[in-house]
N, C-alpha and C. Protein backbone atom coordinates (compact mmCIF):
# COMPACT_ATOMS: atom_id res chain seq x y z
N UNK A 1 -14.30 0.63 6.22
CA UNK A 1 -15.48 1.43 6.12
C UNK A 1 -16.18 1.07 4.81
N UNK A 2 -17.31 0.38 4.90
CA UNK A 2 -18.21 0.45 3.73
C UNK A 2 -19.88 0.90 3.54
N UNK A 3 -19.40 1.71 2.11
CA UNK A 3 -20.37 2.87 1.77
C UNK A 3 -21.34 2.04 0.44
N UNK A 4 -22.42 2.03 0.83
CA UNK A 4 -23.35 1.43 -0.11
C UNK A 4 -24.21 2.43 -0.88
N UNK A 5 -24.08 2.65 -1.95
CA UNK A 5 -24.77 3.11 -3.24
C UNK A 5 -25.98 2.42 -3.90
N UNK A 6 -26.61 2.92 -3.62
CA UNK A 6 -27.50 1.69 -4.67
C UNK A 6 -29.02 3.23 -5.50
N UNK A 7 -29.15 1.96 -6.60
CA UNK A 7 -29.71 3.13 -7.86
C UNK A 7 -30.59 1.92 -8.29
N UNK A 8 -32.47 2.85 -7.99
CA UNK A 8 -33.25 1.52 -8.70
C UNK A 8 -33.66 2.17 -10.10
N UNK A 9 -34.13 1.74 -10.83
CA UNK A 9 -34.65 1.51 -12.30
C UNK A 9 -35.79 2.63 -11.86
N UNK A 10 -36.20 3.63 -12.53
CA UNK A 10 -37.12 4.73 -11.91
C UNK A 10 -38.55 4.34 -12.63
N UNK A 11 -38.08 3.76 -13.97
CA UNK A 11 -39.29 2.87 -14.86
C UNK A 11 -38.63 2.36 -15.59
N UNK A 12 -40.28 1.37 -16.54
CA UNK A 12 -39.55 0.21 -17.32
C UNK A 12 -38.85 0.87 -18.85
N UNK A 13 -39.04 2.22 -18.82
CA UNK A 13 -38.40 2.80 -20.08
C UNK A 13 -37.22 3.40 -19.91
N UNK A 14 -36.15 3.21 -18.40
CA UNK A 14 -35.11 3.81 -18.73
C UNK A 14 -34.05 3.03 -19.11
N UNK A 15 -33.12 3.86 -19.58
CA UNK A 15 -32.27 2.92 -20.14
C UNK A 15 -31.63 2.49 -19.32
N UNK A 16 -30.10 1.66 -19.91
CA UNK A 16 -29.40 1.07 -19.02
C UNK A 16 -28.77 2.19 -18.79
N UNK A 17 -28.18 3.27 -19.64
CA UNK A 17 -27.15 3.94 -19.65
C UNK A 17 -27.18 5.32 -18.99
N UNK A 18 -28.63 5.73 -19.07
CA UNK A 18 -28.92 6.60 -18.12
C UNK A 18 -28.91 5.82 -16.58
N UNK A 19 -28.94 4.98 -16.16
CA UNK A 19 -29.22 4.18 -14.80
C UNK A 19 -27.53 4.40 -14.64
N UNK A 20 -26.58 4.16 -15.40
CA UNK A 20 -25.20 3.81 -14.99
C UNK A 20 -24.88 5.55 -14.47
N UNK A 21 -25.58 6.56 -15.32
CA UNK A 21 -24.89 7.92 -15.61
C UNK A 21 -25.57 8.32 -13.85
N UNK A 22 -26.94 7.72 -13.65
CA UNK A 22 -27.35 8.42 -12.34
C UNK A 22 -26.03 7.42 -11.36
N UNK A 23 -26.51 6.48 -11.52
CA UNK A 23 -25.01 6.10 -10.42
C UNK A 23 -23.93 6.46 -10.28
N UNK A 24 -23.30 6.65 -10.88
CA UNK A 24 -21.69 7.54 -11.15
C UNK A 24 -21.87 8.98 -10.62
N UNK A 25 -23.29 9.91 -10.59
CA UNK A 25 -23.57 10.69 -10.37
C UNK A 25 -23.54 10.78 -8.73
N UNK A 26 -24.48 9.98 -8.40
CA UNK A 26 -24.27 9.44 -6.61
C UNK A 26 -23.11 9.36 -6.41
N UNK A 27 -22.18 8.51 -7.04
CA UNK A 27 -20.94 7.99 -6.28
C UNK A 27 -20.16 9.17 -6.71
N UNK A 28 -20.11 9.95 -7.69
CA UNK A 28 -19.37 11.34 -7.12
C UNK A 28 -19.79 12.41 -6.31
N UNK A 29 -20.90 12.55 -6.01
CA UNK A 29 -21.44 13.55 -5.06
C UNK A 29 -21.03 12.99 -3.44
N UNK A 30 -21.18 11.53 -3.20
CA UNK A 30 -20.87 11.14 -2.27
C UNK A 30 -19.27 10.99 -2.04
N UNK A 31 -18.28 11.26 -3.01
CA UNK A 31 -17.07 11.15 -2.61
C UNK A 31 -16.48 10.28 -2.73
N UNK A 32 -16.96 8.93 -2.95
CA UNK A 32 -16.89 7.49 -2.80
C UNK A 32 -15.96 7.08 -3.81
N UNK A 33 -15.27 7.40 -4.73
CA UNK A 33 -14.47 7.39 -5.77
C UNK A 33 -13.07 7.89 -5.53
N UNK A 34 -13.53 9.47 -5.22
CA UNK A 34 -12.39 9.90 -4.92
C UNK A 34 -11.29 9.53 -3.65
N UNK A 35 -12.77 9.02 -2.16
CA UNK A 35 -11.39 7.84 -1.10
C UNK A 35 -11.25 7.28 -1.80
N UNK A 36 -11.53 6.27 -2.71
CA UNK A 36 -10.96 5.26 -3.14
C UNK A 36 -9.78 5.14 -3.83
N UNK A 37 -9.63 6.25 -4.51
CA UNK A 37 -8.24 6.47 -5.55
C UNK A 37 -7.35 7.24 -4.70
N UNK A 38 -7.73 7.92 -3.70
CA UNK A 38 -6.56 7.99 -2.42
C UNK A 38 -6.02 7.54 -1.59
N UNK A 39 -6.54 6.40 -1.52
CA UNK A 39 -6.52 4.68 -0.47
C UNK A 39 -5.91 4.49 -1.09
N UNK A 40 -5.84 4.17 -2.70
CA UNK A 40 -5.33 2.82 -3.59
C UNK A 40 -3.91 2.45 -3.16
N UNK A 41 -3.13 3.54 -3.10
CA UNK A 41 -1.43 3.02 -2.92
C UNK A 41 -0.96 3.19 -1.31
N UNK A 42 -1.95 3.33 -0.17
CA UNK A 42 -1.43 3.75 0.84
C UNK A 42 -0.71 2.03 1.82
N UNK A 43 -0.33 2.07 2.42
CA UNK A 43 0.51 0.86 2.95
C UNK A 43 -0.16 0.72 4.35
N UNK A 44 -0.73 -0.21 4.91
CA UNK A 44 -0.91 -0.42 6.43
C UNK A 44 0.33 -0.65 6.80
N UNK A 45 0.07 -0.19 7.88
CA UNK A 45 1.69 0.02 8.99
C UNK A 45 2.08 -2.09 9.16
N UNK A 46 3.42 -2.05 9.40
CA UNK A 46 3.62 -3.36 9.37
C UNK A 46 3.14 -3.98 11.07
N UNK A 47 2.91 -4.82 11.29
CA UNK A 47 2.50 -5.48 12.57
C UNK A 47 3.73 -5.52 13.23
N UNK A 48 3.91 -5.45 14.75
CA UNK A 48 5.06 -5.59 15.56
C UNK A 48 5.70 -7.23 15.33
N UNK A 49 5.19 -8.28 14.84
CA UNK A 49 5.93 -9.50 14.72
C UNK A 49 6.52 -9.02 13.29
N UNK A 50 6.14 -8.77 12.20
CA UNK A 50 6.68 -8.45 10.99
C UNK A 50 8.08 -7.53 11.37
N UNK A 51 7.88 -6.42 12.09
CA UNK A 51 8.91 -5.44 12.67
C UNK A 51 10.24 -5.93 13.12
N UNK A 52 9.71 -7.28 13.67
CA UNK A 52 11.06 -8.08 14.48
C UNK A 52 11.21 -8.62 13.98
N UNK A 53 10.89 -9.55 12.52
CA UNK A 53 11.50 -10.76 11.85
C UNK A 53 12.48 -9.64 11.28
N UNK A 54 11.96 -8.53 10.40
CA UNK A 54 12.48 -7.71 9.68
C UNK A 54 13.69 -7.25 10.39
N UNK A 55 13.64 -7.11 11.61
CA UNK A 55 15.36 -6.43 12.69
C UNK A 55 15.97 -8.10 12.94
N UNK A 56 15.17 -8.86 13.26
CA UNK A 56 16.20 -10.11 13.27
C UNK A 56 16.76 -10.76 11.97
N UNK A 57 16.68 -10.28 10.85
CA UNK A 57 17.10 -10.78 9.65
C UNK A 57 18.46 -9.75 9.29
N UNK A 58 17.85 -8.46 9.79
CA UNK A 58 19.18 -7.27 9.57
C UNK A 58 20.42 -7.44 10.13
N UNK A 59 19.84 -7.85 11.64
CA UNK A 59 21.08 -8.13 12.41
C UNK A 59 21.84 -9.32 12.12
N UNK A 60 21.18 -10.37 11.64
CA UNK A 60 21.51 -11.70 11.16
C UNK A 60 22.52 -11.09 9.87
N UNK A 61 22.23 -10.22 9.02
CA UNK A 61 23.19 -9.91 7.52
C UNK A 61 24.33 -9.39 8.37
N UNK A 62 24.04 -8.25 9.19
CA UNK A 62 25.11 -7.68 9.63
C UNK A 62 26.01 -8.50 10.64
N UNK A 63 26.11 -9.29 11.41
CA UNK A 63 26.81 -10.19 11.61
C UNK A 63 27.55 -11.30 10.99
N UNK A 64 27.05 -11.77 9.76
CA UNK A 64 27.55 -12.70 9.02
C UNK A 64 28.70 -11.88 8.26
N UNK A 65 28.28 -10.36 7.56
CA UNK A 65 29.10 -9.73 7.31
C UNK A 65 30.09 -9.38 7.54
N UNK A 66 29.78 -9.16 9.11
CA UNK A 66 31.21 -8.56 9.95
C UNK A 66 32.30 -9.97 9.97
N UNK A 67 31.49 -11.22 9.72
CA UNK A 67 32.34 -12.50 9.94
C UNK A 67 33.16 -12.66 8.89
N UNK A 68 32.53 -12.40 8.22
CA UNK A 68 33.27 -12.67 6.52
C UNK A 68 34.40 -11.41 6.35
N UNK A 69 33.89 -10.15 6.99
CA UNK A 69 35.02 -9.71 6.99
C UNK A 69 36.31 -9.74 7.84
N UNK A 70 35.85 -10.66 8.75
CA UNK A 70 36.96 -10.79 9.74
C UNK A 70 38.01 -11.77 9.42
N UNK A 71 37.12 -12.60 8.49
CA UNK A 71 37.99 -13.77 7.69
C UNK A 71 38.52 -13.27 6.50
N UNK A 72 38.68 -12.74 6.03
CA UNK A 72 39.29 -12.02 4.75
C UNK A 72 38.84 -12.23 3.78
N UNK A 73 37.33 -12.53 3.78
CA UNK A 73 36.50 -13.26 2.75
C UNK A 73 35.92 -12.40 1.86
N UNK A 74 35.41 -10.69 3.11
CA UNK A 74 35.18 -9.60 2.03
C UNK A 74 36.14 -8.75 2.21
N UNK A 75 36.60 -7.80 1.19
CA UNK A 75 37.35 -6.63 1.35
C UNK A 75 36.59 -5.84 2.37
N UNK A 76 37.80 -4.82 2.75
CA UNK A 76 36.74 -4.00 3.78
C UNK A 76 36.84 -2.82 2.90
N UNK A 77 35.34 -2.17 3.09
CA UNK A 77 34.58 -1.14 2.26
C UNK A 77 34.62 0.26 3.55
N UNK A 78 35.28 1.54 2.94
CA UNK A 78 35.45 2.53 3.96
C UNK A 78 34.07 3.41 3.50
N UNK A 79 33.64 4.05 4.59
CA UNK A 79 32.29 5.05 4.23
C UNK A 79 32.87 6.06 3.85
N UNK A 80 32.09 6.44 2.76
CA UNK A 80 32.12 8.20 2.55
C UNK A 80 31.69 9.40 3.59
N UNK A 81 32.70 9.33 3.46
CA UNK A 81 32.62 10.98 4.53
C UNK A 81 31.56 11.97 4.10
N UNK A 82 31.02 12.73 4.85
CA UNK A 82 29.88 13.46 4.69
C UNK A 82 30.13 14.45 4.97
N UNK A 83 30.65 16.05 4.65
CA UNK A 83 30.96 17.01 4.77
C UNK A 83 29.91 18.02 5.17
């Protein structure tokens, strides 16, 4: 979604700094700041091919694992019980 702001020069005597203060002014009345700093850290969902490299790599550890432990290569590790 894109939101366009725009701020002209009202005359040749304003400043720059009043021109920046009316813009900032727009872009908070319009909200346009605040999506933005609520977007910033959000994650798009992963794509269904990403989904399956990600389960075919798991299953790939967990099999090699179970191999190595079948060979006496790793100790075997007991789970903690969960009460």
């Amino acid at each position: 979604m894109i939101i366009t702001s725009m701020v002209n020069k009202d005359s040749a005597t304003e400043s720059n700094l009043s021109l920046i203060k009316r813009f900032s002014k727009r872009l908070q009345g319009a909200g346009t700041l605040r999506r933005a700093k609520a977007n910033r850290y959000t994650d798009r969902p992963l794509s269904a091919y990403k989904k399956k490299q990600q389960a075919l790599k798991r299953i790939q550890r967990q099999t090699e694992f179970e191999r190595l432990r079948k060979l006496g290569l790793i100790e075997d590790v007991g789970r903690k019980k969960s009460y």
